[in-house]
Structure formats: structure tokens, C-alpha cells
C-alpha atoms as a PDB file:
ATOM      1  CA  UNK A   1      -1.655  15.246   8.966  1.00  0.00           C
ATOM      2  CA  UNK A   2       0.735  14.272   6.345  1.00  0.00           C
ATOM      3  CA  UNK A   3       0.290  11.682   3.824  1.00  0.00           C
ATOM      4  CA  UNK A   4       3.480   9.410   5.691  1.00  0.00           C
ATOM      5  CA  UNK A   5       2.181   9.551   9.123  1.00  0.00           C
ATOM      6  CA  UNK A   6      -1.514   8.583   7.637  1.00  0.00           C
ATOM      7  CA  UNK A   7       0.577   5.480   6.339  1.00  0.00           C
ATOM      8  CA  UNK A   8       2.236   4.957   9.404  1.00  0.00           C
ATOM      9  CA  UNK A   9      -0.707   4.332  11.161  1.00  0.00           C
ATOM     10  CA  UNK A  10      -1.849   1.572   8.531  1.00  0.00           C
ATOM     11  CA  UNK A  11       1.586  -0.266   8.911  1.00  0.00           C
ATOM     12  CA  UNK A  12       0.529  -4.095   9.285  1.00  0.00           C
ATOM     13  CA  UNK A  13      -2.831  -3.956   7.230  1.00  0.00           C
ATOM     14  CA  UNK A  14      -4.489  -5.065   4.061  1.00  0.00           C
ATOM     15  CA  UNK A  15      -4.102  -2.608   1.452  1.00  0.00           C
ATOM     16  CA  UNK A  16      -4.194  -1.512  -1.996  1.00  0.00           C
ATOM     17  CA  UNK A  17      -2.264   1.052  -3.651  1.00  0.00           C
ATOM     18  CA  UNK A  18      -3.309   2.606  -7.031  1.00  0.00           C
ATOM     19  CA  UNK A  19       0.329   3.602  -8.291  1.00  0.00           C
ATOM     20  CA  UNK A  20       0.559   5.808 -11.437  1.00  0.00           C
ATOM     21  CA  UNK A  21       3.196   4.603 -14.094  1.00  0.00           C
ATOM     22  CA  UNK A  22       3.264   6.674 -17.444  1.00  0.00           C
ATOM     23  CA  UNK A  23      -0.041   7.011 -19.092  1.00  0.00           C
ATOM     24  CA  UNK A  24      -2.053   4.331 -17.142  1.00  0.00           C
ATOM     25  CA  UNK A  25      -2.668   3.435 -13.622  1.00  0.00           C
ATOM     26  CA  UNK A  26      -1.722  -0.228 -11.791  1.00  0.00           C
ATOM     27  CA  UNK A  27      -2.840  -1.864  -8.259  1.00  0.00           C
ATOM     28  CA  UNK A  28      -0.365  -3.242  -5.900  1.00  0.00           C
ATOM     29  CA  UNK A  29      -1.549  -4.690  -3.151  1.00  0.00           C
ATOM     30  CA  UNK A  30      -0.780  -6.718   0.237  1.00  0.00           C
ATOM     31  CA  UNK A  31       0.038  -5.637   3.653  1.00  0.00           C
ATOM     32  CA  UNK A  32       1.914  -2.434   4.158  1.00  0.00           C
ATOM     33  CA  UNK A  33       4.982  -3.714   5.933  1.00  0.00           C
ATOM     34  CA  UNK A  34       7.239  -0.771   6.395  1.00  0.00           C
ATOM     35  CA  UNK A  35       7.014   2.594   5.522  1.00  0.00           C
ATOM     36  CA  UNK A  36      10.778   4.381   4.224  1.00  0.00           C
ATOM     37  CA  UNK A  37      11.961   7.526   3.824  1.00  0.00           C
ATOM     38  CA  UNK A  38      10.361   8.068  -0.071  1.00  0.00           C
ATOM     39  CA  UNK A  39       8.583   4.800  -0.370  1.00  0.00           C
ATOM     40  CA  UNK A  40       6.306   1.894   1.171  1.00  0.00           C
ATOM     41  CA  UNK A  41       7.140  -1.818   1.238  1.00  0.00           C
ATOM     42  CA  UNK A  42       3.859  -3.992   0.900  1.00  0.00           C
ATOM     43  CA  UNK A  43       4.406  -7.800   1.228  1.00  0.00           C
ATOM     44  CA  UNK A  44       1.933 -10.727  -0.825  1.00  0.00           C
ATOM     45  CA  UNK A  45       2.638 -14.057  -0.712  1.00  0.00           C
ATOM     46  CA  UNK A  46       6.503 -14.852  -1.129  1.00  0.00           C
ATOM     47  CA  UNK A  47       6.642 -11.216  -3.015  1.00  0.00           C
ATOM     48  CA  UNK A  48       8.393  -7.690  -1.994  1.00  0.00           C
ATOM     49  CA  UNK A  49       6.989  -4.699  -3.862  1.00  0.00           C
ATOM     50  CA  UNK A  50       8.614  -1.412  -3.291  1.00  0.00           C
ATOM     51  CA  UNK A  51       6.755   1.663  -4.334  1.00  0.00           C
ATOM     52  CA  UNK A  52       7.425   5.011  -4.152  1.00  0.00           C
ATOM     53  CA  UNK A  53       5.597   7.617  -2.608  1.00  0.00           C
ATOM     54  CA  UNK A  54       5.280  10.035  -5.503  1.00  0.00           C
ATOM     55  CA  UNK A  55       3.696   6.651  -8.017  1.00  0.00           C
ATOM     56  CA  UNK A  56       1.184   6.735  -5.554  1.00  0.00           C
ATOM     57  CA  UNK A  57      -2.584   7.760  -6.889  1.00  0.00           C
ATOM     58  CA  UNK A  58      -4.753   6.344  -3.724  1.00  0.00           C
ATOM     59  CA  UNK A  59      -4.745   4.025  -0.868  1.00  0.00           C
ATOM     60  CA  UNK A  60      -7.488   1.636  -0.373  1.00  0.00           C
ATOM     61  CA  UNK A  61      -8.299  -0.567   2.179  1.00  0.00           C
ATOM     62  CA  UNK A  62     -11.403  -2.578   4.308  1.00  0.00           C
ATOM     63  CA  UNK A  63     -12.654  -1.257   7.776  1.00  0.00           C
ATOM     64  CA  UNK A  64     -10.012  -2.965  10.362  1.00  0.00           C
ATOM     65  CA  UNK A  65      -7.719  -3.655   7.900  1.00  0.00           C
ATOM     66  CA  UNK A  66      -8.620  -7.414   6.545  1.00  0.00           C
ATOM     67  CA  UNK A  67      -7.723  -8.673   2.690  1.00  0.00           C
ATOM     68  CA  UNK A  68     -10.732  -7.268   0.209  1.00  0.00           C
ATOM     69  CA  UNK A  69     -10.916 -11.134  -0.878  1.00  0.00           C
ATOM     70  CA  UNK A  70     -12.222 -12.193   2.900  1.00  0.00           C
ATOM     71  CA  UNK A  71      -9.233 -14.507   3.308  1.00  0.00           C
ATOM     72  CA  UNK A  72      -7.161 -13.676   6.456  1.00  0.00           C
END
């Protein structure tokens, strides 16, 4: 299955992306909103982060979707 329609299916949960930028590594994370043509749109708080598919190292998230931090 391709690495889009894997996303696709997580659309709406909890997650955390290990993105690649240069020589080191960052996490992003919040609830995978939308899912574009070479990029994801995750959603924390009051903030938008846009990230595109080929940053992306991993995707990480809980059983059934919830934050890691065991807030809903």
C-alpha cells in the first residue's frame, strides 16, 4: 500500500512526524488534518504546520489514535 493511502487512513488522529531537515531530525506533531498532493497538514493548538512528504523520516502514533500526553 503506498505511503499516502497509509496516511489517509490516519486522517483525524494524534500523530507525530519525525521530519528530516539538513543534518538533524525534528518532531512535529498534532492531528493529521488533511493529507495534499506532496504534503500533510497536522493541526496543534491555534497552529498550522505543513510538511512535506519527502521531510518525512517516520510516523508515530498511540493505538486508536489519542495524544501521547493522555490529554484528549
Amino acid at each position: 500500500m503506498p505511503f499516502e493511502d497509509l496516511l489517509e487512513e490516519q486522517v483525524g488522529d494524534f500523530v507525530e512526524v519525525i521530519i528530516t531537515a539538513g543534518e538533524g531530525c525534528c518532531l512535529q506533531e498534532g492531528i493529521l488534518c488533511q493529507i495534499g498532493l506532496d504534503f500533510i497538514v497536522l493541526i496543534d493548538d491555534d497552529v498550522r504546520v505543513e510538511i512535506p512528504f519527502d521531510s518525512i523520516a517516520a510516523v508515530r502514533k498511540l493505538a486508536g489514535g489519542a495524544p501521547f500526553n493522555g490529554e484528549a
